[in-house]
Protein backbone atom coordinates (compact mmCIF):
# COMPACT_ATOMS: atom_id res chain seq x y z
CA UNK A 1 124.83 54.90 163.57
CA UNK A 2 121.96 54.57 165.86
CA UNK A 3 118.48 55.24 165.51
CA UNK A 4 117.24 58.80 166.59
CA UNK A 5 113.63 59.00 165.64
CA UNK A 6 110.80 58.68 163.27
CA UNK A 7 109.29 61.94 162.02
CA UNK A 8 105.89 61.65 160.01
CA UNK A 9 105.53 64.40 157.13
CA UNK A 10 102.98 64.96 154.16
CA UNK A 11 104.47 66.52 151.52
CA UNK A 12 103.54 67.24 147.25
CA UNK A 13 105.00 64.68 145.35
CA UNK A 14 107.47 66.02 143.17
CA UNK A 15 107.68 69.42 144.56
CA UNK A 16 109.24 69.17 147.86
CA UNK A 17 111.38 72.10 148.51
CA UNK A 18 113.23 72.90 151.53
CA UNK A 19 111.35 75.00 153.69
CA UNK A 20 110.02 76.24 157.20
CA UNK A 21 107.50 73.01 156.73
CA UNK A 22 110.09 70.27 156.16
CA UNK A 23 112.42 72.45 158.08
CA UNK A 24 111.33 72.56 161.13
CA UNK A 25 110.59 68.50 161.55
CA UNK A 26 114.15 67.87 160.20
CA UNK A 27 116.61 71.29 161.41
CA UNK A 28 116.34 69.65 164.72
CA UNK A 29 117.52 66.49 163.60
CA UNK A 30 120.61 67.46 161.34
CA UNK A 31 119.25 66.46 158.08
CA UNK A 32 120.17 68.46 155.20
CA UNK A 33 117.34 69.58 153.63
CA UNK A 34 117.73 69.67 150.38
CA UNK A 35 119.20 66.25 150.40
CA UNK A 36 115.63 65.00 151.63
CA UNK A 37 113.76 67.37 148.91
CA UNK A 38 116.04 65.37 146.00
CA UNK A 39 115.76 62.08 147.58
CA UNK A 40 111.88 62.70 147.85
CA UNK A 41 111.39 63.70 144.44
CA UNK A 42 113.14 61.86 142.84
CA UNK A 43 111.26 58.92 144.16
CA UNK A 44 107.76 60.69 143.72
CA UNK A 45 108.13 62.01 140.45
CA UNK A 46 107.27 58.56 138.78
CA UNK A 47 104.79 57.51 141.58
CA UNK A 48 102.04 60.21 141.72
CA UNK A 49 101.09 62.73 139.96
CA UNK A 50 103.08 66.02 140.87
CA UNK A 51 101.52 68.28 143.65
CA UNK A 52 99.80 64.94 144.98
CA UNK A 53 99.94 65.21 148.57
CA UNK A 54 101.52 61.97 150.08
CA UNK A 55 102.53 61.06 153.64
CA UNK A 56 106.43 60.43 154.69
CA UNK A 57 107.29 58.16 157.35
CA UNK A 58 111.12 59.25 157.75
CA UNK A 59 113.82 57.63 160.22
CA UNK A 60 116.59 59.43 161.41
CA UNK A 61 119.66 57.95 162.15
CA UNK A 62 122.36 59.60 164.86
CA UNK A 63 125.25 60.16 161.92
CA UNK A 64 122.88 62.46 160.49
CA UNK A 65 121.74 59.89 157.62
CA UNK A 66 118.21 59.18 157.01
CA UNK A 67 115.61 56.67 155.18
CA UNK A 68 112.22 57.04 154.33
CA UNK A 69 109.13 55.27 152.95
CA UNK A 70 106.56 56.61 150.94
CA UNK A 71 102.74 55.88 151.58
CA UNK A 72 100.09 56.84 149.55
CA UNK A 73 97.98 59.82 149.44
CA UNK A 74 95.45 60.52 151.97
CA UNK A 75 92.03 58.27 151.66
CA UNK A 76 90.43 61.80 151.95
CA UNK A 77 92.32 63.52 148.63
CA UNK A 78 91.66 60.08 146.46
CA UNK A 79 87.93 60.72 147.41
CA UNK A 80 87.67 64.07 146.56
CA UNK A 81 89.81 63.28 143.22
CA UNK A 82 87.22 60.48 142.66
CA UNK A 83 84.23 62.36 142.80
CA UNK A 84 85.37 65.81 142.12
CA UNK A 85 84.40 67.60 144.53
CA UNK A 86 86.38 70.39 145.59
CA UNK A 87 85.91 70.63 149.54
CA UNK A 88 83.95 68.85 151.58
CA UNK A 89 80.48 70.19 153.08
CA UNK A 90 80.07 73.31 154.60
CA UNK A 91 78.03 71.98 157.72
CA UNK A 92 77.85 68.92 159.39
CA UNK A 93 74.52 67.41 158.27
CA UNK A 94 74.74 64.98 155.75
CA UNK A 95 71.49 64.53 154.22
CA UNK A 96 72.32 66.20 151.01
CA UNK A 97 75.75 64.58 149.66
CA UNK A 98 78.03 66.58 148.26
CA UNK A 99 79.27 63.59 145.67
CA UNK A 100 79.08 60.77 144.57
CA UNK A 101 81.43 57.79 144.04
CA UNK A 102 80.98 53.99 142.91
CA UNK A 103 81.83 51.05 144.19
CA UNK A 104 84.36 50.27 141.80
CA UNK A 105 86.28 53.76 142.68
CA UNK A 106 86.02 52.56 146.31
CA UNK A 107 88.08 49.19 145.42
CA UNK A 108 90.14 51.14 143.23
CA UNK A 109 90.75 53.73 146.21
CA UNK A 110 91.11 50.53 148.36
CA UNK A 111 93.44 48.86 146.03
CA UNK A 112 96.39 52.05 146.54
CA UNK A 113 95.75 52.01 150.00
CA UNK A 114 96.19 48.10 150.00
CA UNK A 115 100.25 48.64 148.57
CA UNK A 116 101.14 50.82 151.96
CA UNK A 117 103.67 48.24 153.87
CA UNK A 118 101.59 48.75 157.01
CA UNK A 119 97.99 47.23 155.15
CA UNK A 120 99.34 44.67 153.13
CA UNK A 121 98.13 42.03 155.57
CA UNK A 122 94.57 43.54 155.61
CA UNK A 123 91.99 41.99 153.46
CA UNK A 124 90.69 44.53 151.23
CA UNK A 125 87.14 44.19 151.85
CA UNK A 126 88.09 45.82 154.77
CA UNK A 127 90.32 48.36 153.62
CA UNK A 128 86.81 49.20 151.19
CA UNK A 129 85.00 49.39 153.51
CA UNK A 130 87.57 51.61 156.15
CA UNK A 131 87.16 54.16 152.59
CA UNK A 132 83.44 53.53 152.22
CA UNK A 133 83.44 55.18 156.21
CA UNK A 134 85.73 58.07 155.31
CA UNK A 135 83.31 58.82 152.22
CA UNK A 136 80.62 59.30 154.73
CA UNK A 137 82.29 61.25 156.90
CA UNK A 138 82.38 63.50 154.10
CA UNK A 139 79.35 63.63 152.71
CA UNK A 140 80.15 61.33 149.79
CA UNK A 141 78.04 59.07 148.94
CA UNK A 142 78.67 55.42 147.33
CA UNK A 143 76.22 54.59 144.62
CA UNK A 144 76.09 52.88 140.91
CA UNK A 145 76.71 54.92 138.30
CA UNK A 146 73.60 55.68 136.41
CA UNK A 147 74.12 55.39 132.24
CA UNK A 148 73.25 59.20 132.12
CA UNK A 149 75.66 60.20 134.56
CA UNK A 150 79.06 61.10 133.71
CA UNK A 151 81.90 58.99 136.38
CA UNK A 152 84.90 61.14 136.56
CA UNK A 153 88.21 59.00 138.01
CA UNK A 154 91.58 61.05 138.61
CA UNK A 155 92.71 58.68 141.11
CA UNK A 156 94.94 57.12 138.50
CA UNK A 157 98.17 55.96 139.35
CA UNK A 158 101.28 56.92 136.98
């Protein structure tokens, strides 16, 4: 039992089903399918919220056996869910945002990314401010809430 190779994946928690997507990273490789699909969603189901899209970091092993580790969802999903916005701006200038987040949504966005086993080390000032620069990016912008505005949070974890 020797290691073959990592394969990276993002797949809907809870609803992974086997498929030319997850098929074609992990035909190749010998893994059954459907195995992966239980394992996965069985381990998602209480983690996310189902349909969240989350990224895989899967090893294979030569015997045909496999482990994976679940990371969270992408920074750029847990913005949009934040500030609920649908899709991000049509062109490329920025002057008029398309949302709007606050701060505390950034450390809460900050604090889920924090829990992947490849950021734990990483302050999470940083990590804020790594999501305060993806925000930009797209068009989001990072203010205080105002009393008459309404702050809608889905980034919630389960």
């Amino acid at each position: 039992m020797s290691f073959v190779r990592h394969v990276k994946l993002r797949v809907p928690s809870g609803t992974a089903r086997p498929g030319p997507a997850i098929g074609q990273a992990l035909g190749p490789l010998g893994i059954n399918m459907a195995e992966f699909c239980k394992q996965f969603n069985e381990k998602t189901e209480s983690l996310y919220e189902k349909g969240t899209p989350v990224s895989v970091q899967l090893t294979a092993l030569s015997d045909r056996t496999f482990t994976f580790d679940v990371r969270s969802p992408p920074t750029s999903y847990l913005l949009k869910a934040a500030s609920g916005v649908e899709k991000g701006p049509a062109k490329t200038n920025h002057e008029k945002p398309v949302g709007f987040v606050t701060p505390e949504q950034v450390y809460e966005i900050a604090r889920l990314k924090q829990k992947d086993g490849m950021r734990w080390h990483l302050p999470l000032e940083g990590i804020a401010k790594s999501v305060v620069g993806t925000a930009k990016s797209m068009g989001i912008h990072v203010r205080e809430a105002d009393d008459d505005d309404v702050v809608v949070s889905q980034v919630d974890e389960k």
